[in-house]
Protein backbone atom coordinates (compact mmCIF):
# COMPACT_ATOMS: atom_id res chain seq x y z
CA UNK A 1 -51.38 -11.90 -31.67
CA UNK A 2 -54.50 -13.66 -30.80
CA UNK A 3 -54.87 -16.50 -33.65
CA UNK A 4 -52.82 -19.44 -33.82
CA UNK A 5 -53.13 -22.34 -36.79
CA UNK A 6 -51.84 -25.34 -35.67
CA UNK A 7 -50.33 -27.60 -38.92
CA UNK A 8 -50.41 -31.33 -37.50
CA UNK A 9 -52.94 -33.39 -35.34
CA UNK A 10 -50.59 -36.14 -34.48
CA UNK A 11 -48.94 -35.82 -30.91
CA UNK A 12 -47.64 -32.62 -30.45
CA UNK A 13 -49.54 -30.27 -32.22
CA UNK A 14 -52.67 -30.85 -29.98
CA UNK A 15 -51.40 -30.19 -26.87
CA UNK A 16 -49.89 -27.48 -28.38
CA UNK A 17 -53.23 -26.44 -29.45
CA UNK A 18 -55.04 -27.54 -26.12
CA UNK A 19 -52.18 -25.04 -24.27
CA UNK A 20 -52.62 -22.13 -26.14
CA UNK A 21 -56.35 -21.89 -25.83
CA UNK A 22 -56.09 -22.52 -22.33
CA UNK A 23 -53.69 -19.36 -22.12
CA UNK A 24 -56.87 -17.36 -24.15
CA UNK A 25 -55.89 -17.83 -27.79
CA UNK A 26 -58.12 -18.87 -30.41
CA UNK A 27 -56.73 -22.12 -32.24
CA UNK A 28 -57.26 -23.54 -35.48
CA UNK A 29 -55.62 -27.15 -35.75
CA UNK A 30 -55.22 -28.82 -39.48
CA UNK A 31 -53.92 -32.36 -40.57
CA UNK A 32 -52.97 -33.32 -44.68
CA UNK A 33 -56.59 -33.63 -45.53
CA UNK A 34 -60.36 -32.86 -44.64
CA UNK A 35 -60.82 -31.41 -41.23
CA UNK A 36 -64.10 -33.88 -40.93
CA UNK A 37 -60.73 -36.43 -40.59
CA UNK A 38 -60.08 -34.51 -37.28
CA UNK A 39 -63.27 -33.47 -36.28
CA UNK A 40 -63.55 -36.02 -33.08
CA UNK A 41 -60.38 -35.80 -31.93
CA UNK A 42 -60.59 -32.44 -32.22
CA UNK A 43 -63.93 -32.09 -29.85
CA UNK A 44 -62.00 -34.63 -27.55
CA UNK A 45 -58.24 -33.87 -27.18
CA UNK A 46 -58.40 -30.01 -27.78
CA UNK A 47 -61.93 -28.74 -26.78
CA UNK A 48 -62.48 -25.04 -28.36
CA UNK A 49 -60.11 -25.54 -31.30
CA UNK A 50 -61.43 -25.84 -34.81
CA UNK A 51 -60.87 -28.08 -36.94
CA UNK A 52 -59.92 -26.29 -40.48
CA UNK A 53 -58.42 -26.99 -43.51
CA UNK A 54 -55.03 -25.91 -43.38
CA UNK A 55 -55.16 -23.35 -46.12
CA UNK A 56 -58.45 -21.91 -44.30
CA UNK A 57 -56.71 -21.85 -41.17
CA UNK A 58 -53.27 -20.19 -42.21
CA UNK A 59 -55.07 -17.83 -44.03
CA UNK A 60 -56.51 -15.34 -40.80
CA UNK A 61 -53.50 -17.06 -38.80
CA UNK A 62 -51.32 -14.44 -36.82
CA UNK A 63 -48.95 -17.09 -35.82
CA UNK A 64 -48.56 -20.82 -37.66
CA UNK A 65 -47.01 -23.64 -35.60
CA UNK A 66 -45.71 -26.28 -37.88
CA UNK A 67 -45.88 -29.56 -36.21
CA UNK A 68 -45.76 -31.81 -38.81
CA UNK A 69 -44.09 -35.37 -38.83
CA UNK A 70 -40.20 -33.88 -40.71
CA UNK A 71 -40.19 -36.62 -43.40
CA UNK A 72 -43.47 -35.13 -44.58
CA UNK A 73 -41.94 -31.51 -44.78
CA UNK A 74 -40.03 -32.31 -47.90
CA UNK A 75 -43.44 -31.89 -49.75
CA UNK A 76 -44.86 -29.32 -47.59
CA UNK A 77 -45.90 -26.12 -49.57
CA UNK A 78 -44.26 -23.01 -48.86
CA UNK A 79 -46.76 -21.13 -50.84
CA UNK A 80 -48.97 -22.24 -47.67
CA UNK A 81 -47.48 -20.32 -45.01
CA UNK A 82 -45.89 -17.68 -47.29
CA UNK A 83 -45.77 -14.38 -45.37
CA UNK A 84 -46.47 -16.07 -42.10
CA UNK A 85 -44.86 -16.10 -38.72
CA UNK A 86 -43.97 -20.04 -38.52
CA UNK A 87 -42.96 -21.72 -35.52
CA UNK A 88 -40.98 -24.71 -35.86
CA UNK A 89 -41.42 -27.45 -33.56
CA UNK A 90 -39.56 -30.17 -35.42
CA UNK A 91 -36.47 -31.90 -34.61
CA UNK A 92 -34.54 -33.84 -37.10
CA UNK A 93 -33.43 -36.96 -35.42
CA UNK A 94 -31.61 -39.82 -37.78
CA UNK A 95 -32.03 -42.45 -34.94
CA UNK A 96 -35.59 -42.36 -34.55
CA UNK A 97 -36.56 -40.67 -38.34
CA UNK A 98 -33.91 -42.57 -40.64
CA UNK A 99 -31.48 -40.48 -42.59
CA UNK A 100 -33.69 -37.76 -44.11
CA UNK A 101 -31.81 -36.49 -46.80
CA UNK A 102 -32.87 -32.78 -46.94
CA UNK A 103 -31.98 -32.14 -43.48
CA UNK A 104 -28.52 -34.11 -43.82
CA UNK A 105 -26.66 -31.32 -43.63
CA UNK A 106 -24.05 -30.35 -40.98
CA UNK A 107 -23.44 -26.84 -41.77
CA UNK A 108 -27.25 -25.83 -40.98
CA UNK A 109 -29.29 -26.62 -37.90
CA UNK A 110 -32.49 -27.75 -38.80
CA UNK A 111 -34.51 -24.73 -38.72
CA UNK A 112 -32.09 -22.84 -40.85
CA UNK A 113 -32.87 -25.30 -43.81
CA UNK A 114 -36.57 -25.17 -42.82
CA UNK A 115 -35.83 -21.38 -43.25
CA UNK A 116 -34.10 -21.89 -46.56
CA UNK A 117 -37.31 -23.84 -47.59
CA UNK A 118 -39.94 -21.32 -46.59
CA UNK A 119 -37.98 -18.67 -47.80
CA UNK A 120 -41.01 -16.04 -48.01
CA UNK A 121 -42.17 -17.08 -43.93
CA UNK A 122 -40.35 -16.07 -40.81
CA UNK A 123 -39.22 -18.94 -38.86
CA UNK A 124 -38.63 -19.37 -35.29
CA UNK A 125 -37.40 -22.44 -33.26
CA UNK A 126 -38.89 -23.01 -30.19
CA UNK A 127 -41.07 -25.94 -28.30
CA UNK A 128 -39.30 -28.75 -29.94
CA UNK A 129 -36.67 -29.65 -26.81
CA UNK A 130 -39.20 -30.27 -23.85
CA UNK A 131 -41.65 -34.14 -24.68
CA UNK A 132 -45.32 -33.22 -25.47
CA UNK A 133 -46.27 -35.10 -22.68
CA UNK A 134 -44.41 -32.49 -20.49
CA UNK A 135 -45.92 -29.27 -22.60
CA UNK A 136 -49.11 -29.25 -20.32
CA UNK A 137 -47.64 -30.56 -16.98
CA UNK A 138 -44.58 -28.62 -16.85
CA UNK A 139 -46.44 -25.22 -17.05
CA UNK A 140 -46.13 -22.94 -14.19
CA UNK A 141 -47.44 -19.71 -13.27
CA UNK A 142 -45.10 -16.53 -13.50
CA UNK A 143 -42.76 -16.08 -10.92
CA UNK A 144 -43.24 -19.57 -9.14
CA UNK A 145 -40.17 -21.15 -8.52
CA UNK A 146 -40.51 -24.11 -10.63
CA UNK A 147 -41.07 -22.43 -13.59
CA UNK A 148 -39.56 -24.06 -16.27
CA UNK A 149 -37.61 -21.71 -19.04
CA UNK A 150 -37.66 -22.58 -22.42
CA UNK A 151 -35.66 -21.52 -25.82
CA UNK A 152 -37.02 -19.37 -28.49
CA UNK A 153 -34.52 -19.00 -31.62
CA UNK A 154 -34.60 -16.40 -34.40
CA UNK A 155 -34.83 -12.93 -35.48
CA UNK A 156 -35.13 -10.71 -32.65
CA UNK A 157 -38.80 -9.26 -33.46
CA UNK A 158 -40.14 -12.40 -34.31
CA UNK A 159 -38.53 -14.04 -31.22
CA UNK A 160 -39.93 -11.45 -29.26
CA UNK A 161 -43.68 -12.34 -30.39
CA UNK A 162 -43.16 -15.28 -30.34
CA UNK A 163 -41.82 -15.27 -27.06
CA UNK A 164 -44.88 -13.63 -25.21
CA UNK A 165 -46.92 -16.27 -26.52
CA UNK A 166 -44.64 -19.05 -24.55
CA UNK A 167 -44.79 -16.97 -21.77
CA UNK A 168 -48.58 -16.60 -21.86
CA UNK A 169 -48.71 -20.34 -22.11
CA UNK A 170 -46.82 -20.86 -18.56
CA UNK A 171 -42.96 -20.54 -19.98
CA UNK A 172 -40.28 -18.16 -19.23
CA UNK A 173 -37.79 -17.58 -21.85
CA UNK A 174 -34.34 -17.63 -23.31
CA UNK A 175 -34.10 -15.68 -26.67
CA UNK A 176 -31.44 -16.40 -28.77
CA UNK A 177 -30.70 -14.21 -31.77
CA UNK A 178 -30.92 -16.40 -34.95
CA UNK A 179 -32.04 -19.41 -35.94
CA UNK A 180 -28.08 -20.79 -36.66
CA UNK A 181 -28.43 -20.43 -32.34
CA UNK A 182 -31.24 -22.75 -32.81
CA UNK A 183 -28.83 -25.94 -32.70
CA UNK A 184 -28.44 -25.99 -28.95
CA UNK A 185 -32.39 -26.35 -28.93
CA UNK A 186 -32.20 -29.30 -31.16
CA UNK A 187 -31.38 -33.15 -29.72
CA UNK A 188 -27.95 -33.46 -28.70
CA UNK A 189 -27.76 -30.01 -28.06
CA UNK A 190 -26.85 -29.22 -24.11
CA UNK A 191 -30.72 -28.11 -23.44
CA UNK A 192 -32.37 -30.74 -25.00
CA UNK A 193 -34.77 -32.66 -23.16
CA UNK A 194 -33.84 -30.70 -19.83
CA UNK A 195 -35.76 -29.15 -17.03
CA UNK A 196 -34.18 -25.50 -16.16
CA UNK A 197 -35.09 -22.62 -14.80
CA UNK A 198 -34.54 -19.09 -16.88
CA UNK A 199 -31.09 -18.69 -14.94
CA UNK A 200 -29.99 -22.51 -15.71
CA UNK A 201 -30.72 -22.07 -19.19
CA UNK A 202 -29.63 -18.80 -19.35
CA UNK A 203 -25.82 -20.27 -18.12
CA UNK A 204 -25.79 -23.59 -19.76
CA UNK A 205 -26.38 -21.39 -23.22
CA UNK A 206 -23.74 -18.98 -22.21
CA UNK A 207 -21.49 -22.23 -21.25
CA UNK A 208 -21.78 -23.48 -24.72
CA UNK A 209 -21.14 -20.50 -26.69
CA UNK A 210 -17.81 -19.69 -24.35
């Protein structure tokens, strides 16, 4: 994969963006509207991204990271990223979003009903349970011993693309098989929020699941 569309110019999805084209990937970051909206932060914040209507940018997009604010997902078009390998970065958290009534749901994690929403995308969890703050600081080079693992949740092919790009960006990885996995990424969950290496991870997951 070498193209990544980033949906959301608030806080995440620009150092998400400024990351992966420091790694060598060419990035395309969208908000709701016209891109001129963007432009200057754009040229600031994430220098060699560009700024694109979303439909423009999902369109050549080999992988779409959707890092949209989750009360505004409830009117987010699938028909946008239909066919598309989407990356989830949300986290559905009552305390600090309110009750949000299509993710009120115990018996899926959040990603599954994002899932069950874009039913014509692939969806994978991952880069939702470290702060954005900590996206660009906390990257390490491979095999240093402070490298910090992350989660990636979801079909195994998908997880494995999606994976390398992590990886690329300074991340090992912890795959985990489906997206219903995908809960202990999410707040509350035992990795949430949590510096580990690969082999922490790797054991509090196993922990968990025991």
């Amino acid at each position: 994969m070498t193209r990544i569309a980033v949906l959301g110019a608030g806080h995440v999805g620009p150092v998400i963006a400024r990351v992966a084209i420091e790694a060598g990937y060419d990035v395309s970051i969208s908000a709701s509207g016209d891109p001129a909206e963007i432009e200057l932060i754009t040229q600031v914040l994430v220098p060699g991204a560009e700024a694109r209507w979303a439909s423009d940018a999902v369109a050549d997009a080999d992988l779409v990271v959707l890092s949209i604010p989750l009360h505004k997902f409830a009117t987010f078009d699938p028909d946008l990223v239909a066919g598309k390998l989407v990356v989830d970065t949300m986290n559905y958290w009552p305390p600090v979003d309110g009750v949000q009534e299509l993710f009120d749901d115990d018996r899926f994690g959040s990603s599954e009903i994002v899932q069950r929403r874009l039913a014509r995308s692939t969806v994978v969890k991952t880069l939702n349970h470290l702060g954005y703050h900590e996206l660009a600081d906390d990257r390490r080079l491979v095999g240093s011993p402070e490298r910090r693992a992350l989660g990636v949740a979801g079909g195994r092919t998908a997880v494995d693309l999606v994976a390398g790009v992590i990886e690329d960006i300074g991340y090992d990885t912890v795959r985990l098989d489906s997206l219903r996995a995908g809960r202990l990424l999410e707040p509350g969950g035992p990795v949430f929020g949590v510096a580990l290496s690969r082999a922490e991870f790797e054991s509090t997951v196993s922990a968990e699941a025991a």
